[in-house]
Protein backbone atom coordinates (compact mmCIF):
# COMPACT_ATOMS: atom_id res chain seq x y z
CA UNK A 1 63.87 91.54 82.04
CA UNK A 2 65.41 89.62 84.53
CA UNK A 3 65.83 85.42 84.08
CA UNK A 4 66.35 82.35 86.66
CA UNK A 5 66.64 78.75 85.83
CA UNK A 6 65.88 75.64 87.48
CA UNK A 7 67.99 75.00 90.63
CA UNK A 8 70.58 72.26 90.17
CA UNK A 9 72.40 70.11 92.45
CA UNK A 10 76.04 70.17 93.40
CA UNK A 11 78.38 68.86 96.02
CA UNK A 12 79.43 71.67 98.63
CA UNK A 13 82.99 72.69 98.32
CA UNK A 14 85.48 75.08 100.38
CA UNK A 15 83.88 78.18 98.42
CA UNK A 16 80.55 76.83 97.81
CA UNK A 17 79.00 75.04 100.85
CA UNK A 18 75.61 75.00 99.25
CA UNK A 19 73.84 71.88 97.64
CA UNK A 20 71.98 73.73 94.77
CA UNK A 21 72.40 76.67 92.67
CA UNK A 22 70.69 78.17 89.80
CA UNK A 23 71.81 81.15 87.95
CA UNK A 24 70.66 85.08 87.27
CA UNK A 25 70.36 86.64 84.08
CA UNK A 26 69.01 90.00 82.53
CA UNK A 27 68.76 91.65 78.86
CA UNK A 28 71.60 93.75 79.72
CA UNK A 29 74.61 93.80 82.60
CA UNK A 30 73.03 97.13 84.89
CA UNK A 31 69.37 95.21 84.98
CA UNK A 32 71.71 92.36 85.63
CA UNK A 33 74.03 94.10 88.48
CA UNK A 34 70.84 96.07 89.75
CA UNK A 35 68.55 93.37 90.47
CA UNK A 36 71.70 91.13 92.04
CA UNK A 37 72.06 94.09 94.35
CA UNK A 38 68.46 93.68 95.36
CA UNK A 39 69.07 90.15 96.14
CA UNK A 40 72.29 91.82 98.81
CA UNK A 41 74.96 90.39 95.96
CA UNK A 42 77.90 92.40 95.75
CA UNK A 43 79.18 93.24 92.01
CA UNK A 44 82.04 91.40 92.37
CA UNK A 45 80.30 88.31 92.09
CA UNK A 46 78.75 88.31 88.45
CA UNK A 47 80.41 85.80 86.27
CA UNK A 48 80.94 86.79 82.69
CA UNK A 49 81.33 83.62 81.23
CA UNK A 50 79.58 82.40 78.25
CA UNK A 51 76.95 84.69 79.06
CA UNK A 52 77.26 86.80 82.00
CA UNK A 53 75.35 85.69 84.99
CA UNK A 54 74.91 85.01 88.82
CA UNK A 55 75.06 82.08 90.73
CA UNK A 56 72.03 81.69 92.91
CA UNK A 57 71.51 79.53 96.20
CA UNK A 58 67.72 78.57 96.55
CA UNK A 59 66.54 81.05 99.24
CA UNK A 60 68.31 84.10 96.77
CA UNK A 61 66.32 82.01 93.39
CA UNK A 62 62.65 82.32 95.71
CA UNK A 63 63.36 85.87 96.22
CA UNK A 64 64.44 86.95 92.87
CA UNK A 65 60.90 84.83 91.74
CA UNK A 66 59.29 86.92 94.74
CA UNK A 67 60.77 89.98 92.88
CA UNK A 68 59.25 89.00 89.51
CA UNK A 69 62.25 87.03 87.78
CA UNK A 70 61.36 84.96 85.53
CA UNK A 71 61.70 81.24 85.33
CA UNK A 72 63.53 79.95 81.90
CA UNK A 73 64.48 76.21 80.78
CA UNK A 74 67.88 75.48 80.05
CA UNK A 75 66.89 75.32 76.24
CA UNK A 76 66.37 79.22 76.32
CA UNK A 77 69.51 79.52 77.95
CA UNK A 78 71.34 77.70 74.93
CA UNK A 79 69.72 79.70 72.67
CA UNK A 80 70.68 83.01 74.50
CA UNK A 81 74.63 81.93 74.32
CA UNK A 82 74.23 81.01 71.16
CA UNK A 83 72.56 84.58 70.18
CA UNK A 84 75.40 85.96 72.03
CA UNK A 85 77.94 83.97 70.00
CA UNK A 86 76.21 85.32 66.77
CA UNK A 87 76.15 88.91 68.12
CA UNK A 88 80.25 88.46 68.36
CA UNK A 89 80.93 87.10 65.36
């Protein structure tokens, strides 16, 4: 299953110069990497943070909702990294 959350708003920088971002995430890294390539992301720019992830501008977050992503609050997204944290230990 693939998972967006709500866009948020930033201030543009040299390597971001959009206003809003929201991020990608998936059950496992190829749903992840496949569904990113879908949206024309390259690979190269997952994060593996926390909890691996992409970052999404707001015409790539319609799309991936166009292409059945689904929309998750930023409380399931704690819960996930904290999953992930117990999954580690």
């Amino acid at each position: 299953m693939i998972y967006i959350d709500s866009l948020k708003s930033c201030n543009p920088t040299k390597e971001w110069k959009w206003t809003s971002y929201c991020h990608l995430f998936a059950d496992s890294l190829d749903e992840l990497h496949d569904f990113a390539t879908r949206l024309g992301m390259k690979n190269e720019w997952a994060q593996f943070t926390k909890l691996p992830h992409y970052d999404l501008t707001a015409k790539r977050r319609a799309k991936a909702l166009e292409l059945g992503a689904q929309e998750v609050s930023m409380s399931w997204v704690k819960e996930r990294l904290k999953a992930a944290r117990s999954n580690k230990e």
